[in-house]
N, C-alpha and C. Protein backbone atom coordinates (compact mmCIF):
# COMPACT_ATOMS: atom_id res chain seq x y z
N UNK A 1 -10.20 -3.07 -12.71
CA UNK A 1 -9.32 -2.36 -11.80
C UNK A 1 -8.59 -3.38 -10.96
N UNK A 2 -7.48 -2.84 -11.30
CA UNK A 2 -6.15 -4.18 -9.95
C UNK A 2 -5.66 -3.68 -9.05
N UNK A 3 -5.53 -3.56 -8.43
CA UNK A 3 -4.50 -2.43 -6.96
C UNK A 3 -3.02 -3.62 -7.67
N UNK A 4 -1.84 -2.36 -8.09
CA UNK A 4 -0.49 -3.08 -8.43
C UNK A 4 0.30 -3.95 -7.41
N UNK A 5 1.24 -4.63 -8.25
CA UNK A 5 1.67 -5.42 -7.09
C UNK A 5 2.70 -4.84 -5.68
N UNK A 6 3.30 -3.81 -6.40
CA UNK A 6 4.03 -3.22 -5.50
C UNK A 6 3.20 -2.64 -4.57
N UNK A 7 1.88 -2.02 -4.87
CA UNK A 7 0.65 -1.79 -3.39
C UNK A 7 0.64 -3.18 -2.34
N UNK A 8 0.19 -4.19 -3.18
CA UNK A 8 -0.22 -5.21 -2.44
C UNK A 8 1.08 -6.16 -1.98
N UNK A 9 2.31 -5.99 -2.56
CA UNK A 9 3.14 -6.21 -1.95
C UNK A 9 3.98 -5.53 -0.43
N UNK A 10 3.39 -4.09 -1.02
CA UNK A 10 4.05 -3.71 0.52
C UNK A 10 3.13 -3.37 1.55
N UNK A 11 1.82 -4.51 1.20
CA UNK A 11 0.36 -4.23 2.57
C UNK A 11 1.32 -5.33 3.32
N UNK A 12 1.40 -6.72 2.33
CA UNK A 12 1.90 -7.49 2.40
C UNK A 12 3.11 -7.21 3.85
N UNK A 13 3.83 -6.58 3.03
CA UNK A 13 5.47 -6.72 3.58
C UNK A 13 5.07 -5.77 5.43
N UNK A 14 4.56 -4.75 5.16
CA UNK A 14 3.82 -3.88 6.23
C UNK A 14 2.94 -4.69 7.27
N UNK A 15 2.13 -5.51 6.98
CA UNK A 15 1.60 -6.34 7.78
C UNK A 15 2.27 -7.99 8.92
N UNK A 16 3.02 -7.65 7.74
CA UNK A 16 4.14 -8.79 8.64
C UNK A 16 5.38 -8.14 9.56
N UNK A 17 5.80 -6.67 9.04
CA UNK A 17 6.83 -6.33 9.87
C UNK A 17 5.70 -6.02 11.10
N UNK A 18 4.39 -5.47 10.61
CA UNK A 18 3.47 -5.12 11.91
C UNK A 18 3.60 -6.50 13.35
N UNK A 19 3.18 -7.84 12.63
CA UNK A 19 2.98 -8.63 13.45
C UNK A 19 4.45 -9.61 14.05
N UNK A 20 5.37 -9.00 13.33
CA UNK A 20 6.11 -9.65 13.85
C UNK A 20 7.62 -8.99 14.36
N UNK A 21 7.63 -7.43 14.47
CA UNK A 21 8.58 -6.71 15.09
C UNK A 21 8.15 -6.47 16.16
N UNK A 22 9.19 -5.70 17.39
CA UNK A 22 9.18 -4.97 18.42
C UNK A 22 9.97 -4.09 18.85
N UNK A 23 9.74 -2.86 19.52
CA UNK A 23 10.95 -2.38 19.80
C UNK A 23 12.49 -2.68 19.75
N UNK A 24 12.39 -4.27 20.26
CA UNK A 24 14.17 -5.01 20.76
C UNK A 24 13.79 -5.80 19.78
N UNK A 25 13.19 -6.13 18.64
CA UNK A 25 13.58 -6.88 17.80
C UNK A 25 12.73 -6.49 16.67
N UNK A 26 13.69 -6.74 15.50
CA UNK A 26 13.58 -6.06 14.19
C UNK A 26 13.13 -7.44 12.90
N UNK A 27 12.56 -6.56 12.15
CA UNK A 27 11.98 -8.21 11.17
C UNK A 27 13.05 -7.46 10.13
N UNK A 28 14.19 -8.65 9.77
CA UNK A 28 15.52 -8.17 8.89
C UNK A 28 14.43 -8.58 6.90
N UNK A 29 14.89 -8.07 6.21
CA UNK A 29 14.33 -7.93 4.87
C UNK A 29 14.35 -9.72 4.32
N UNK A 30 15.34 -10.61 4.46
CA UNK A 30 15.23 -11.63 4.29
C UNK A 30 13.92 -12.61 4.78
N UNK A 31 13.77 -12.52 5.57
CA UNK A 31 12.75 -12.88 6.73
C UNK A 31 11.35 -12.49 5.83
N UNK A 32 11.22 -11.61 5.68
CA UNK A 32 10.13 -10.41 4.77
C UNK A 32 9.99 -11.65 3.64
N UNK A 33 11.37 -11.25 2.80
CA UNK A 33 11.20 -12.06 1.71
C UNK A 33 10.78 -13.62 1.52
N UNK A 34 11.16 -14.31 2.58
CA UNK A 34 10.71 -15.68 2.40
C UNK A 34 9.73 -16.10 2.82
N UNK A 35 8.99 -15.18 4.10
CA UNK A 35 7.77 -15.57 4.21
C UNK A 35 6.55 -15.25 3.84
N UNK A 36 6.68 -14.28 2.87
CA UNK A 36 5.78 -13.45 1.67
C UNK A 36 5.98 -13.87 0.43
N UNK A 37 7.50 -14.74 -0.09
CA UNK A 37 7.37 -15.67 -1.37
C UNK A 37 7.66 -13.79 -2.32
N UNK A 38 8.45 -13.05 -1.97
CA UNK A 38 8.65 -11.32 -2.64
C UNK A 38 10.17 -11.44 -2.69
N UNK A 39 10.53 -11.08 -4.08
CA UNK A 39 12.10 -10.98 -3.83
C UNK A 39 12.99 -9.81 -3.11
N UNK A 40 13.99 -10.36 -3.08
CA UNK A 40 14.45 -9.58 -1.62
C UNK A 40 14.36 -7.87 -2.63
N UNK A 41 15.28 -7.95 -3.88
CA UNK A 41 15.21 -7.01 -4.84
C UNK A 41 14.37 -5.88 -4.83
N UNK A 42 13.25 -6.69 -4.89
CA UNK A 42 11.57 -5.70 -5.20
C UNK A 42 11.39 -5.58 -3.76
N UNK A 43 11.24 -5.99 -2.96
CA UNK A 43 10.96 -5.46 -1.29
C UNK A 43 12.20 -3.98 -0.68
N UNK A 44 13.50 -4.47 -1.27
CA UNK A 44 13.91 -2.98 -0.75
C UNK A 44 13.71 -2.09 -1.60
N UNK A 45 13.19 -2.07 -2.98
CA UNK A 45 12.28 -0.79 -3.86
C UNK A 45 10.97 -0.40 -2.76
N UNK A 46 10.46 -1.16 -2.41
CA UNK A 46 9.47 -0.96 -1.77
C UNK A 46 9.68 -0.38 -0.12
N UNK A 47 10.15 -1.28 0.46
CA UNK A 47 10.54 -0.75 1.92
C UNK A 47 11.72 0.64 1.99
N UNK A 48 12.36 1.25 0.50
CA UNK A 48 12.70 2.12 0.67
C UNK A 48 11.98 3.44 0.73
N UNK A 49 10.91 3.20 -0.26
CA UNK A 49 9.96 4.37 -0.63
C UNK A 49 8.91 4.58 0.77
N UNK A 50 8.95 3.45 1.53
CA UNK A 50 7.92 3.23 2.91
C UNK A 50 8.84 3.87 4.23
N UNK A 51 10.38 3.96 3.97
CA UNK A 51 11.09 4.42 5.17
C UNK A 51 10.83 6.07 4.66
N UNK A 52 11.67 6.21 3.33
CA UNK A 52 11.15 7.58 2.82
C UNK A 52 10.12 8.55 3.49
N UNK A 53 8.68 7.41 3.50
CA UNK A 53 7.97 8.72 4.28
C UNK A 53 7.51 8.49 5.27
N UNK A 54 8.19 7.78 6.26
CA UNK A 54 8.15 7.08 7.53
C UNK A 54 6.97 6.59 8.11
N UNK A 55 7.20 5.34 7.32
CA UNK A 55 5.86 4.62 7.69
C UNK A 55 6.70 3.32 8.14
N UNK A 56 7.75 3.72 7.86
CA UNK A 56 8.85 2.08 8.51
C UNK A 56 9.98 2.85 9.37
N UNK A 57 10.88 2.07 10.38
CA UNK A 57 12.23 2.63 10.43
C UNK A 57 12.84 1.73 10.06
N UNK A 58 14.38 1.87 9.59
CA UNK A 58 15.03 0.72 9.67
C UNK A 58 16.21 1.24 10.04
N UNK A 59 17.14 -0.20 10.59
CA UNK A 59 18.67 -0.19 11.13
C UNK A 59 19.36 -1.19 10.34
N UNK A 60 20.49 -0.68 10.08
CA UNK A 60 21.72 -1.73 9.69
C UNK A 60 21.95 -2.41 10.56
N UNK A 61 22.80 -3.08 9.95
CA UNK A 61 24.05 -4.12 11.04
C UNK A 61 23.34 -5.59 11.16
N UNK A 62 24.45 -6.00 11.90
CA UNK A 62 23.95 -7.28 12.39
C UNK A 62 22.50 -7.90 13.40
N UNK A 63 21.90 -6.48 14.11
CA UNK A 63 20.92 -6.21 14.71
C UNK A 63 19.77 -5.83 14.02
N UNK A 64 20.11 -5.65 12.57
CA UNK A 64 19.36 -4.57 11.89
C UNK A 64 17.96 -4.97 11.88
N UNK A 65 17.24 -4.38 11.02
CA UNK A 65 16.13 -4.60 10.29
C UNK A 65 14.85 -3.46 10.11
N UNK A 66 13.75 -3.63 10.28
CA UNK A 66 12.25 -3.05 10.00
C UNK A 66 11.46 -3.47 11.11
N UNK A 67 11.17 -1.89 11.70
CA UNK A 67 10.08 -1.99 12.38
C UNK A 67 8.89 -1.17 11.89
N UNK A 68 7.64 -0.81 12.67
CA UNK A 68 6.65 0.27 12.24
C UNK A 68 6.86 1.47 12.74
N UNK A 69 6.66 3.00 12.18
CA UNK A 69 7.39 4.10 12.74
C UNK A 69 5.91 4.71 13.24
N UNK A 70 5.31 4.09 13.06
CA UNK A 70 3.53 4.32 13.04
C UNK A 70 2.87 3.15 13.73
N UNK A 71 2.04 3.13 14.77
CA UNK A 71 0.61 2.17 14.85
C UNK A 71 -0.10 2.21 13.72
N UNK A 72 -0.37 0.37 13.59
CA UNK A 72 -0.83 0.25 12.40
C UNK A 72 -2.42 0.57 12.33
N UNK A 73 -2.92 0.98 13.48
CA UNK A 73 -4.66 1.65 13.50
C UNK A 73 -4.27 3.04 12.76
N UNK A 74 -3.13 3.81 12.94
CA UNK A 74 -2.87 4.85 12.27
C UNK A 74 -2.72 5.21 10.85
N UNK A 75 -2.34 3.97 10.33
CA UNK A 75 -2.14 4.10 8.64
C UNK A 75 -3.00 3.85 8.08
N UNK A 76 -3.37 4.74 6.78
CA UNK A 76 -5.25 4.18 6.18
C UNK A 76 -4.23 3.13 5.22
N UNK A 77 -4.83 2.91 4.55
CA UNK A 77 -4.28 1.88 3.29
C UNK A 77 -4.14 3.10 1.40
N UNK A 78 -5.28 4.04 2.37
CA UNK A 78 -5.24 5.07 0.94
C UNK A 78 -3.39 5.50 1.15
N UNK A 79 -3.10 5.85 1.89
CA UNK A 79 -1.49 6.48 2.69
C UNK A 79 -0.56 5.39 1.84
N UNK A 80 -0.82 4.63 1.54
CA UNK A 80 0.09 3.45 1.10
C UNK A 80 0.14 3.16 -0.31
N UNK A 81 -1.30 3.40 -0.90
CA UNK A 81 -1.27 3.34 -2.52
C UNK A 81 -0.45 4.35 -2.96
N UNK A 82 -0.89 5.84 -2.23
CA UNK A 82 -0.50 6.71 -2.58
C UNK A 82 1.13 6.65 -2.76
N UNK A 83 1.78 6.09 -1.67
CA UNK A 83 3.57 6.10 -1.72
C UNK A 83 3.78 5.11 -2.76
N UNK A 84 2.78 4.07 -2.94
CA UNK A 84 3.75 2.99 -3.70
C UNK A 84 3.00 3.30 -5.39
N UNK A 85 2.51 3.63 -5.22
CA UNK A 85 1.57 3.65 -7.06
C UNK A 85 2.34 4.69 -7.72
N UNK A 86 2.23 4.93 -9.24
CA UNK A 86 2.84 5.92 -9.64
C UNK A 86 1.21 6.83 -10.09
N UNK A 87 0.23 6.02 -10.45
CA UNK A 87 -1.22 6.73 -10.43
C UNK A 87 -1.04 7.43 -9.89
N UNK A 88 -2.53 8.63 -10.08
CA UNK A 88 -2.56 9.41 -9.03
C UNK A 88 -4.19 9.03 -8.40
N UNK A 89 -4.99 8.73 -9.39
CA UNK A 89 -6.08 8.18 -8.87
C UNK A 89 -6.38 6.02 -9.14
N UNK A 90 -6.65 6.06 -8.17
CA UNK A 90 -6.94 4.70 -7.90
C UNK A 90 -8.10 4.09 -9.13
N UNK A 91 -8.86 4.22 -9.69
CA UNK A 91 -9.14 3.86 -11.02
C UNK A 91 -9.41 5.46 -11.81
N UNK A 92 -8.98 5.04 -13.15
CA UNK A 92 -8.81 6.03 -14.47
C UNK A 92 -9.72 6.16 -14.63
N UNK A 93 -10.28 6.96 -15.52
CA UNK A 93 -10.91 7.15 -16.50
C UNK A 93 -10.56 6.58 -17.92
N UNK A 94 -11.46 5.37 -18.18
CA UNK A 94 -11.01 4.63 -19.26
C UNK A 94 -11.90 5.15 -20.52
N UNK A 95 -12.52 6.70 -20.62
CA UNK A 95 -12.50 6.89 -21.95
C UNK A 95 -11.42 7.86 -22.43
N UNK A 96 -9.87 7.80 -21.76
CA UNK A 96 -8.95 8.69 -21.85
C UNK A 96 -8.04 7.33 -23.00
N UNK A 97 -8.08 8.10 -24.19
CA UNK A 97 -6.65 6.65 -24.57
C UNK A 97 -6.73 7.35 -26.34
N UNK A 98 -5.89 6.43 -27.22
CA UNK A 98 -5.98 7.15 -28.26
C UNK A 98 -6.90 7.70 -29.28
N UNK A 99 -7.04 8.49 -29.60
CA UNK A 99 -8.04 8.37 -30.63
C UNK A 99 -9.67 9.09 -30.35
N UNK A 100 -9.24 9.18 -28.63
CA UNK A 100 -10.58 9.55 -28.24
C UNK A 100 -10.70 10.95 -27.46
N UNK A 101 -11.13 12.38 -27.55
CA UNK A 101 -10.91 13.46 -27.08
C UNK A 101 -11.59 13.85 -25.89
N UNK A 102 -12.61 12.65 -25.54
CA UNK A 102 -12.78 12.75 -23.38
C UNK A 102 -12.45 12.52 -22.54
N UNK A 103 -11.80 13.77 -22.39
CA UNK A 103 -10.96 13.71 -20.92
C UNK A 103 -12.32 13.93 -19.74
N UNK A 104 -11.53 13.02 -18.89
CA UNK A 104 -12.77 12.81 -18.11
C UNK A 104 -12.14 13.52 -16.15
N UNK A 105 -12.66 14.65 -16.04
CA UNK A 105 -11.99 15.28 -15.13
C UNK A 105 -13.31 15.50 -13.97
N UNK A 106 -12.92 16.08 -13.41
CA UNK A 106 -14.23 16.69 -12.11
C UNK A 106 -15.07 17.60 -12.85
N UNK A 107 -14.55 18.64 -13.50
CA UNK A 107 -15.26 19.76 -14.21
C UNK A 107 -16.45 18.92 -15.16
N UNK A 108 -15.68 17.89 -16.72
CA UNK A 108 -16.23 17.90 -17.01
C UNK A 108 -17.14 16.41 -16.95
N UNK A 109 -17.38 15.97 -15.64
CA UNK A 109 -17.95 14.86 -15.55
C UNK A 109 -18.09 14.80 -14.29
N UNK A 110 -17.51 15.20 -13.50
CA UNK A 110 -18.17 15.30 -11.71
C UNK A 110 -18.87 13.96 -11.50
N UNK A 111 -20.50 14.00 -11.16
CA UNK A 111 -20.54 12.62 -10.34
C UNK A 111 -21.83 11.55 -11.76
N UNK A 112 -21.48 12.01 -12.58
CA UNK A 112 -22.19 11.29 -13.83
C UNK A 112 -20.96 10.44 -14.19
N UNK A 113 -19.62 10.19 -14.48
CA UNK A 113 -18.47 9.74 -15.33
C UNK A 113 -18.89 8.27 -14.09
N UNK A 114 -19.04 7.11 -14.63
CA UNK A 114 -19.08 6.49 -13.87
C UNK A 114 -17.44 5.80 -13.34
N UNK A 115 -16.64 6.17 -13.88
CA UNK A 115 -15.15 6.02 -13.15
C UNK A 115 -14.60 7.00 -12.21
N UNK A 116 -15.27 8.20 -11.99
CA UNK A 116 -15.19 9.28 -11.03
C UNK A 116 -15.59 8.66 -9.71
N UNK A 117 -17.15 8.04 -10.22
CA UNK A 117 -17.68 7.72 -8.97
C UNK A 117 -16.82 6.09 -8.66
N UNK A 118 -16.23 5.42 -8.94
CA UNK A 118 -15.76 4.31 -8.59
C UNK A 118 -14.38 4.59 -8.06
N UNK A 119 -13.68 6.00 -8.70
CA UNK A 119 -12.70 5.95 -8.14
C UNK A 119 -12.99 6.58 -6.92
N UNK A 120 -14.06 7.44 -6.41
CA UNK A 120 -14.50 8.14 -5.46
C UNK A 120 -14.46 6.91 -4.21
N UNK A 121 -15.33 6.08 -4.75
CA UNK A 121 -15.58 5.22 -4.01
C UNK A 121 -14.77 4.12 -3.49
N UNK A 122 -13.64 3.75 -4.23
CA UNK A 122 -12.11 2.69 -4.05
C UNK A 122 -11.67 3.85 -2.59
N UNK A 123 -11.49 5.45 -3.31
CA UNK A 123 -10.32 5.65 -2.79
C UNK A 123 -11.03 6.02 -1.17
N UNK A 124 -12.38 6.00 -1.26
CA UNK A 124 -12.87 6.33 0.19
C UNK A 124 -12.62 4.98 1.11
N UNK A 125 -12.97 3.75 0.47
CA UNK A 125 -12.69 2.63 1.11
C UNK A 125 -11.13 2.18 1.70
N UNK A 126 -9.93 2.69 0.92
CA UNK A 126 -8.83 2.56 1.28
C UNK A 126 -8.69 3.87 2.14
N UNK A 127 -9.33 4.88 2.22
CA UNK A 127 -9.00 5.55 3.35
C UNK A 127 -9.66 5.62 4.97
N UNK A 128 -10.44 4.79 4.73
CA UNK A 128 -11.62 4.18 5.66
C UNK A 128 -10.89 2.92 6.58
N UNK A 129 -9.61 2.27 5.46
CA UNK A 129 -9.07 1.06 6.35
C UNK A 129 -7.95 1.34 6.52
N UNK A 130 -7.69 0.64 7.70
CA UNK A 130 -5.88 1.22 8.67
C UNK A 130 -5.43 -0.55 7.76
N UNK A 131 -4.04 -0.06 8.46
CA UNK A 131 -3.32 -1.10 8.24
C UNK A 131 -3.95 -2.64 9.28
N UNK A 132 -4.12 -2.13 10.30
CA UNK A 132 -5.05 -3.01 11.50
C UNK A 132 -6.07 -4.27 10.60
N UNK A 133 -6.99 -3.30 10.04
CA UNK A 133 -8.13 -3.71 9.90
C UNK A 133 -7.47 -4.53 8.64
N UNK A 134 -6.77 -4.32 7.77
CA UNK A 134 -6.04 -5.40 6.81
C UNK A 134 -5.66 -6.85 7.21
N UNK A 135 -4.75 -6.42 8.53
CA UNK A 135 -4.05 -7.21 9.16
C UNK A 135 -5.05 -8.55 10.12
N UNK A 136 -6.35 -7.58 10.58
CA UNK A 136 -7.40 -8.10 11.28
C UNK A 136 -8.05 -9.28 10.20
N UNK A 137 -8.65 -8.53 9.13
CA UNK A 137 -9.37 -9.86 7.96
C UNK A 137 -8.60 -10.75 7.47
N UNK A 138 -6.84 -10.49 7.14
CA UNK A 138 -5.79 -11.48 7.19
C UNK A 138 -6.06 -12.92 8.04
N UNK A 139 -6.24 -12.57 9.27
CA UNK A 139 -6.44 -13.36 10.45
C UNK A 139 -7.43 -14.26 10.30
N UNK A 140 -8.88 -13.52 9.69
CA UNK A 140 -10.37 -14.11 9.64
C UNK A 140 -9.97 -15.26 8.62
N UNK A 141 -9.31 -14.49 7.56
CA UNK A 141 -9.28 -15.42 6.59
C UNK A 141 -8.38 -16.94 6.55
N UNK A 142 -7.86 -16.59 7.42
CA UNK A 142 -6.68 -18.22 7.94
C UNK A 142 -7.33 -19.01 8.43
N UNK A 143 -8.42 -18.15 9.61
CA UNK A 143 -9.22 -19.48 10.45
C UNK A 143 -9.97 -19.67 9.76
C-alpha cells in the first residue's frame, strides 16, 4: 500500500501554505513549487481540487496567492485523501483482479478479509490526524 503522490503532494503543498501564510500575506504557487521540488503544473491540479472544497483560499493578482480556509487542527488527513485520490478506499482488496470471482465487500468478508481490516485501520489513522499533527512530526523529524 502507497498513499499517491498527488495525496502526499498536497500534505506537502498544505503544510507549507499552513506554515508559511497569513492573513496579509499569501504563499503565491511558485514559492510552493520550489520549495517542495513539485511542478508548478501538478500543484495547480492539486491546489485546485483543495480550493474546490475549501480547504485553501486563493487570490489573483500581483498580491495573490494561498492561504488556509481552515485551522490546520481542523483538517483530518482522511479529508484530504479523500479530495485528492480517485480510490474510494485507502487499501483494496487485492483478491479483486482478473480471473478471480472475490469480491471482497463488508457483506461478504466484514472483519475476516484481512484488507477490510487494514483498510479499516489506514483510514482510522488518517482520520485520527489533523493537518497539525503532520506538520508537528515534520518538525520532529528536521531536529
Amino acid at each position: 500500500m502507497k498513499v499517491n503522490t498527488k495525496v502526499r503532494y498536497g500534505l506537502k503543498a498544505l503544510a507549507y501554505i499552513a506554515e508559511n501564510s497569513t492573513d496579509k500575506k499569501l504563499v503565491r504557487i511558485k514559492e510552493i513549487s520550489e520549495d517542495q521540488d513539485i511542478s508548478v503544473q501538478y500543484l495547480e491540479q492539486i491546489l485546485f481540487k483543495l480550493k474546490n472544497e475549501n480547504i485553501i483560499e486563493g487570490k489573483r493578482g500581483p498580491t495573490g496567492g494561498y492561504k488556509l480556509a481552515i485551522e490546520p487542527k481542523e483538517i483530518d488527513l482522511y479529508m484530504i485523501y479523500r479530495i485528492l485520490d480517485d480510490e474510494e478506499k485507502v487499501i483494496d482488496c487485492n483478491e479483486m483482479g482478473e480471473g478471480k470471482t472475490h469480491s471482497c465487500s463488508e457483506e461478504g468478508c466484514g472483519d475476516t478479509c484481512i484488507w477490510s481490516k487494514l483498510d479499516n485501520a489506514m483510514t482510522k489513522i488518517l482520520s485520527e490526524t489533523s493537518l497539525q499533527d503532520f506538520i508537528n512530526n515534520g518538525k520532529r523529524i528536521q531536529e
